[in-house]
Structures are given as C-alpha cells and as structure tokens.
N, C-alpha and C. Protein backbone atom coordinates (compact mmCIF):
# COMPACT_ATOMS: atom_id res chain seq x y z
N UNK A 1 -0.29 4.73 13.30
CA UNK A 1 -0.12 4.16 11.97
C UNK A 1 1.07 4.83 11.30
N UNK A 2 1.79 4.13 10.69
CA UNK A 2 2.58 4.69 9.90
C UNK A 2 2.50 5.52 8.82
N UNK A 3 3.90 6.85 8.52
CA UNK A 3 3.12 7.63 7.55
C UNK A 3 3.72 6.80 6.32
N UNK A 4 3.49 7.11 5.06
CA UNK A 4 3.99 6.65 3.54
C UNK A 4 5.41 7.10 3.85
N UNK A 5 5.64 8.44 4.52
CA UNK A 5 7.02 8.86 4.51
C UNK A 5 7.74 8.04 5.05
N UNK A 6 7.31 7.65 6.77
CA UNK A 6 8.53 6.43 7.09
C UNK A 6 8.59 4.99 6.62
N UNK A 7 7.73 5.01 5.82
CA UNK A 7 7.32 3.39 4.65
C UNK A 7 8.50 3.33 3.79
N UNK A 8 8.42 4.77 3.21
CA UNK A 8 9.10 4.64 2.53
C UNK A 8 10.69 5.02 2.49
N UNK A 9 11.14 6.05 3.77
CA UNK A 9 12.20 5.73 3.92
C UNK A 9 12.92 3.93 4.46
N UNK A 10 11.92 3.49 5.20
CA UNK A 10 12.58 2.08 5.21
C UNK A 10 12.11 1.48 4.27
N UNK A 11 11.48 1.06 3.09
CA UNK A 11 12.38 0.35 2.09
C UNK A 11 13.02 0.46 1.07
N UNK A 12 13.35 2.22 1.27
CA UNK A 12 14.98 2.29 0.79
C UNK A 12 16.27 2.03 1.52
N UNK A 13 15.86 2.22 3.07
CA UNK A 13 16.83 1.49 3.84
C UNK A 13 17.30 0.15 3.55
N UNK A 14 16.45 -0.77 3.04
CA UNK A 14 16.23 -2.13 3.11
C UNK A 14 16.81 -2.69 1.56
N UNK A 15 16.42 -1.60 0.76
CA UNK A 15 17.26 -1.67 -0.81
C UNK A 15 18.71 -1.44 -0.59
N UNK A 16 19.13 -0.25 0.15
CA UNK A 16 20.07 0.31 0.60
C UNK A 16 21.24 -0.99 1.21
N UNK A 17 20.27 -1.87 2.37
CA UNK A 17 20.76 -3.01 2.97
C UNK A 17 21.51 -4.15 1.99
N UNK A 18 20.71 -4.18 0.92
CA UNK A 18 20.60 -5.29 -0.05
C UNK A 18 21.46 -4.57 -1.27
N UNK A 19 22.02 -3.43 -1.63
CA UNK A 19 23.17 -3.19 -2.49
C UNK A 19 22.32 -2.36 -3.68
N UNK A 20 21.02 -2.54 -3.53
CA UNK A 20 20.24 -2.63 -4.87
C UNK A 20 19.34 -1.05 -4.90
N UNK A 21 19.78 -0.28 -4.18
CA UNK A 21 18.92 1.27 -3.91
C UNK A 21 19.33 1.90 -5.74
N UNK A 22 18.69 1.46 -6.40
CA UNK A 22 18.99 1.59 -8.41
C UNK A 22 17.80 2.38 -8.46
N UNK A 23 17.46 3.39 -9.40
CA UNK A 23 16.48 4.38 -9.96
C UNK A 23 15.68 2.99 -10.52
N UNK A 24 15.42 2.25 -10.57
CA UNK A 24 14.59 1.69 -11.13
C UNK A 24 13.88 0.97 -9.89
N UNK A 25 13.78 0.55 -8.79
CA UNK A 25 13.83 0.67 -7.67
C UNK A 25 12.99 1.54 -7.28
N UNK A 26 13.76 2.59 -6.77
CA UNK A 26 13.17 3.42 -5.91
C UNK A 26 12.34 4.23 -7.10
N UNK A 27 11.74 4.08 -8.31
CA UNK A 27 10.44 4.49 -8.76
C UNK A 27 9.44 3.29 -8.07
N UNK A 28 10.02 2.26 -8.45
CA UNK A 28 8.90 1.04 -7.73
C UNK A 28 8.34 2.21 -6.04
N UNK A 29 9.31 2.22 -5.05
CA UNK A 29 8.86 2.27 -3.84
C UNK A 29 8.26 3.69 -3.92
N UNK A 30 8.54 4.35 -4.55
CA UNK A 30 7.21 5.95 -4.95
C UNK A 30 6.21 5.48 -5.14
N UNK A 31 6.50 4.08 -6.22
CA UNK A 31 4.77 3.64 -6.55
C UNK A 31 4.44 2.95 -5.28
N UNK A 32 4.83 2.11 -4.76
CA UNK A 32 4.32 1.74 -3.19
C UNK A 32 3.26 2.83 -2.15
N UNK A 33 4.46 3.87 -2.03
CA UNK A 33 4.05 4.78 -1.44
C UNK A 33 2.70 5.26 -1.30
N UNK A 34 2.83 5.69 -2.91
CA UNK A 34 1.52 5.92 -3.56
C UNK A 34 -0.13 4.76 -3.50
N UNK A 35 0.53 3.80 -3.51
CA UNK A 35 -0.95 2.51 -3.41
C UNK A 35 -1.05 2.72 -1.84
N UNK A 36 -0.03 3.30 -1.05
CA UNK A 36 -0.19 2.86 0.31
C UNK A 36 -1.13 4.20 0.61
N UNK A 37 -0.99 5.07 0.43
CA UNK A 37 -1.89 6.86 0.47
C UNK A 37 -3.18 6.07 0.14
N UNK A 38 -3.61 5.34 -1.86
CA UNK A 38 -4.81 5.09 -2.18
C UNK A 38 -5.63 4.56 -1.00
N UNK A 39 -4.45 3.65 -0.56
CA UNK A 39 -5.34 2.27 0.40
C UNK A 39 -5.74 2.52 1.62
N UNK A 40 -5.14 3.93 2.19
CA UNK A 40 -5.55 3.97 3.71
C UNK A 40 -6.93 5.46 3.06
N UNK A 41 -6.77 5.80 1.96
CA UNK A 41 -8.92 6.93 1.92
C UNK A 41 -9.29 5.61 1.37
N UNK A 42 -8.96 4.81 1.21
CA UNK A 42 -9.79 3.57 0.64
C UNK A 42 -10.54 3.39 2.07
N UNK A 43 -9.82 2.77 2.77
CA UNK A 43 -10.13 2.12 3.79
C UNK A 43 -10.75 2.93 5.02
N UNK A 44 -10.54 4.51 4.72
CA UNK A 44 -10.87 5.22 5.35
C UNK A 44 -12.66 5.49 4.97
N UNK A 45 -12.75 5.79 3.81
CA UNK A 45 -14.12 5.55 3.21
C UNK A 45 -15.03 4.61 3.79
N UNK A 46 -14.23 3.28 3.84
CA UNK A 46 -14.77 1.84 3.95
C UNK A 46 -15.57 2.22 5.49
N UNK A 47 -14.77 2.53 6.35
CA UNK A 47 -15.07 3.16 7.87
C UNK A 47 -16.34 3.69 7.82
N UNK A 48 -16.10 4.68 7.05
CA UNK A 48 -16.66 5.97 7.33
C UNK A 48 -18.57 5.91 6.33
N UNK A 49 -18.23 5.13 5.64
CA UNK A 49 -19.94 4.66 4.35
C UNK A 49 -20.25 3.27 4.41
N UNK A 50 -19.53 2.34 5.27
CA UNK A 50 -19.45 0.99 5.49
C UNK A 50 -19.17 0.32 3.99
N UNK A 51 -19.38 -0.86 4.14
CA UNK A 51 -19.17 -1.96 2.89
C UNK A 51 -19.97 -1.83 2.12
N UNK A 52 -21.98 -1.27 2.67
CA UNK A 52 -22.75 -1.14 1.46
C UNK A 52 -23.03 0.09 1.03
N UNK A 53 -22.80 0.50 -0.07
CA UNK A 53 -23.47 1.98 -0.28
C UNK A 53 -24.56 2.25 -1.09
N UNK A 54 -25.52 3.24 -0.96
CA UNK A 54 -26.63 3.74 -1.39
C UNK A 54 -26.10 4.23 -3.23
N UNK A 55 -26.83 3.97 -4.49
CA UNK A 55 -26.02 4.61 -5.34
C UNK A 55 -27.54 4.65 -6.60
N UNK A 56 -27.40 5.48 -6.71
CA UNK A 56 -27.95 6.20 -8.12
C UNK A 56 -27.96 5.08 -8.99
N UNK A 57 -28.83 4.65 -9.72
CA UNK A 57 -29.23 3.71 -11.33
C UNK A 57 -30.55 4.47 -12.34
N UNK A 58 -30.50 3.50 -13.33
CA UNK A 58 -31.70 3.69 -14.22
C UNK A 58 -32.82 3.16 -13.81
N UNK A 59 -32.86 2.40 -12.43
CA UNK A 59 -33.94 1.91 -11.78
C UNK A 59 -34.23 2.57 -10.25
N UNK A 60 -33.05 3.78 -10.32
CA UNK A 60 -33.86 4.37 -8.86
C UNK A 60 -32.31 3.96 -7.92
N UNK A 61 -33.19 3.99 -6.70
CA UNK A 61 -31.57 3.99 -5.53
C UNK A 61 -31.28 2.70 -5.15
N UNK A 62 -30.27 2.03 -5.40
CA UNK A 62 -30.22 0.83 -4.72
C UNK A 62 -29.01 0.37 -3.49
N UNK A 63 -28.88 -0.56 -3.50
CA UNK A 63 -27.17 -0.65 -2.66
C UNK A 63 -26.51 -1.57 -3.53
N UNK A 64 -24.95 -0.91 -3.04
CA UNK A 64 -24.34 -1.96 -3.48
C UNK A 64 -23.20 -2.00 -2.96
N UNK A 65 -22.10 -2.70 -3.28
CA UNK A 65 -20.91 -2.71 -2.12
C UNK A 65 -20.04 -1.27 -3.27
N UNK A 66 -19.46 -1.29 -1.65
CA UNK A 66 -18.61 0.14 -1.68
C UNK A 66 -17.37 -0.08 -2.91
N UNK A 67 -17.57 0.97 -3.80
CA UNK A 67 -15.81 0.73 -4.79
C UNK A 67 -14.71 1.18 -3.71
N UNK A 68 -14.55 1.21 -2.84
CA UNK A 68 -12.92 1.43 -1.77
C UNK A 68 -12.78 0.09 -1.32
N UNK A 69 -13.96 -0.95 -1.19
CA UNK A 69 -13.18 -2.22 -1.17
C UNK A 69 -12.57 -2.79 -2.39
N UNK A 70 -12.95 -2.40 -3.76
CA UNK A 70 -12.01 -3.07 -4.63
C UNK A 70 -10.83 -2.02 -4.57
N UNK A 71 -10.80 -1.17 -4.35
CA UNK A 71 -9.90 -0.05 -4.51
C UNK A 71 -8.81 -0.44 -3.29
N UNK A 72 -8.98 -0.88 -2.38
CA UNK A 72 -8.55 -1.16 -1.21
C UNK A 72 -7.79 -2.51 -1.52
N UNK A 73 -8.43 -2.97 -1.61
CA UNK A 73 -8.05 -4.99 -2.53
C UNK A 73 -6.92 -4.74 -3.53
N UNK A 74 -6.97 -4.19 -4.63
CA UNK A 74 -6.33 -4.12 -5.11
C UNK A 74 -4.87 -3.08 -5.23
N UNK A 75 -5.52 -2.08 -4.06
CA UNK A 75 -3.79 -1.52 -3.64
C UNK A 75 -2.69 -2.50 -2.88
N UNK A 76 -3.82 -3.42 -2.20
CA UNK A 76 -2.84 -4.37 -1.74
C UNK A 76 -1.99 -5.24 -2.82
N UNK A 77 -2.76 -5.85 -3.03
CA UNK A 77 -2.25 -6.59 -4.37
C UNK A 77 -1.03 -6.13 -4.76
N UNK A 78 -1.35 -4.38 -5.21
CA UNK A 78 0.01 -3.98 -6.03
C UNK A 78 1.19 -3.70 -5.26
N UNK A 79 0.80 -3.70 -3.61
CA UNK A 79 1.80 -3.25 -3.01
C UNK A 79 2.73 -4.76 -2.57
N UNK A 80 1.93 -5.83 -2.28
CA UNK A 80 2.43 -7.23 -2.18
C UNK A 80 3.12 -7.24 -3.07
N UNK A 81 2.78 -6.80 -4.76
CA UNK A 81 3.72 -7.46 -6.05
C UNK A 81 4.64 -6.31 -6.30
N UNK A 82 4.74 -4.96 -5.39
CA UNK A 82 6.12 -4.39 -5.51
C UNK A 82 6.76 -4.63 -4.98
N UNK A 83 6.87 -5.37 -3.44
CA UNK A 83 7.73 -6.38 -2.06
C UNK A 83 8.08 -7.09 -2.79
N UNK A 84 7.62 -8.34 -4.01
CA UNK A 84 7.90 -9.20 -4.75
C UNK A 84 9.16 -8.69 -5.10
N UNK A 85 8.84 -7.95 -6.34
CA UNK A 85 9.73 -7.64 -7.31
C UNK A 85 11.29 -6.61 -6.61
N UNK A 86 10.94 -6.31 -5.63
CA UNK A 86 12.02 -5.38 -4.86
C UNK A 86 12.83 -6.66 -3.97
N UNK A 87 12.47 -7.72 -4.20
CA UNK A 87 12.69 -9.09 -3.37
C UNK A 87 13.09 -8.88 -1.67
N UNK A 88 12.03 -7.96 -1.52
CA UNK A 88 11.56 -7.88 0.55
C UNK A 88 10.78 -8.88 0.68
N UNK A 89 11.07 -9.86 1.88
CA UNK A 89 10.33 -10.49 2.31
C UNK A 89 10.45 -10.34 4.04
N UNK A 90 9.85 -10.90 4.65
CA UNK A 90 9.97 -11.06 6.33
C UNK A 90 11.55 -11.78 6.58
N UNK A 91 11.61 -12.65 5.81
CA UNK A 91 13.33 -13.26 5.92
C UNK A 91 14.79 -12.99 5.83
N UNK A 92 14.35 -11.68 4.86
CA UNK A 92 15.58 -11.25 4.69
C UNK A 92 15.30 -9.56 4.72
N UNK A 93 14.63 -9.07 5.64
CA UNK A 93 14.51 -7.77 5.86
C UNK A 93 15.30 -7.20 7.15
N UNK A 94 15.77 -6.30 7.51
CA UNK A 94 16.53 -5.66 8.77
C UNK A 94 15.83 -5.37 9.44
N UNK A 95 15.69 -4.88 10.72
CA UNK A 95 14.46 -4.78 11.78
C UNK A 95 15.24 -3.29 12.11
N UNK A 96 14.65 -2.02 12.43
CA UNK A 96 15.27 -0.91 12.45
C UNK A 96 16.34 -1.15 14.24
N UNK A 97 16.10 -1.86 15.15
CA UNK A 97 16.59 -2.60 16.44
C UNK A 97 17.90 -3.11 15.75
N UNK A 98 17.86 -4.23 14.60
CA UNK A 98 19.27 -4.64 14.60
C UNK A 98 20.28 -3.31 14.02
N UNK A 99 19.52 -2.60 12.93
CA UNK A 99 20.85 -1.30 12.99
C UNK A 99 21.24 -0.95 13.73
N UNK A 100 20.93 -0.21 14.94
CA UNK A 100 21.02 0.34 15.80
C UNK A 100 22.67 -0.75 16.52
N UNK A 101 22.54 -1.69 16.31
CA UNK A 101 23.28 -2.83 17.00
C UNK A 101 24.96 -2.32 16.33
C-alpha cells in the first residue's frame, strides 16, 4: 500500500506537471494527505471490530455500526473533492513510466 508520503509527493508532481504547484495547492494536498492517514485507522478499525460494534447506552449494551465507516466514507469524499478542486483526474494525470520517457 502506499505511504501518504509517496501520495503525496506525486500530486505535487502532478501540480508540478500542470504549472499550478501554488501554496494554496499544496495546503489542499497536506489536507489530502491527512484524510488519507484518517482513512486507512478508519479502515483499519473497520478490519479489526468489523462493521458492528458493541457500545454502551442508557438502555444497557447494544450494537451498532462502527463510526470508522462514516469516518472512512467521508475521508473519501473529502479526498475525491480535493482531486476535484486540484483538477486531477485519470485523463490528464502523468503515469510515473511516462516521466521516466
């Protein structure tokens, strides 16, 4: 799996590609970084306590689904709508193979 570190050196490569590597920018891809760390103990949790978990109420123990799937859900989300706004898509991204070229 990839770490956040080489995530995130390529899509400053990829800003870099596109003219646009601007401080306003590369705070976006820190924040990437960062949802990408939340999303893999998210998902790591998810593994590790499954989807339902056991939890404490005013009525005693019950189940219920795990908070690392919304936590998980919604790092995606934010990491899809920082690709948005950084305008990466599959179409116009560099493949680390064609640099090399």
């Amino acid at each position: 799996m990839a770490s956040s570190k080489s995530i995130k050196e390529s899509l400053i490569k990829q800003l870099e590609n596109k003219g646009a590597n601007v401080d306003h920018f590369l705070i976006l891809i820190d924040d990437y970084a960062n949802y990408y760390e939340r999303e893999k103990i998210a998902q790591k949790d998810i593994k590790a306590r499954g989807h339902i978990v056991k939890a404490r109420s005013s009525s005693g123990i019950i189940e219920k689904e795990n908070p690392s799937i919304k936590t998980a859900i919604n790092c995606n989300k934010q990491k899809l709508a920082i690709l948005k706004q950084l305008g990466l898509t599959v179409e116009n991204t560099v493949s680390d193979e064609d640099d090399e070229l």
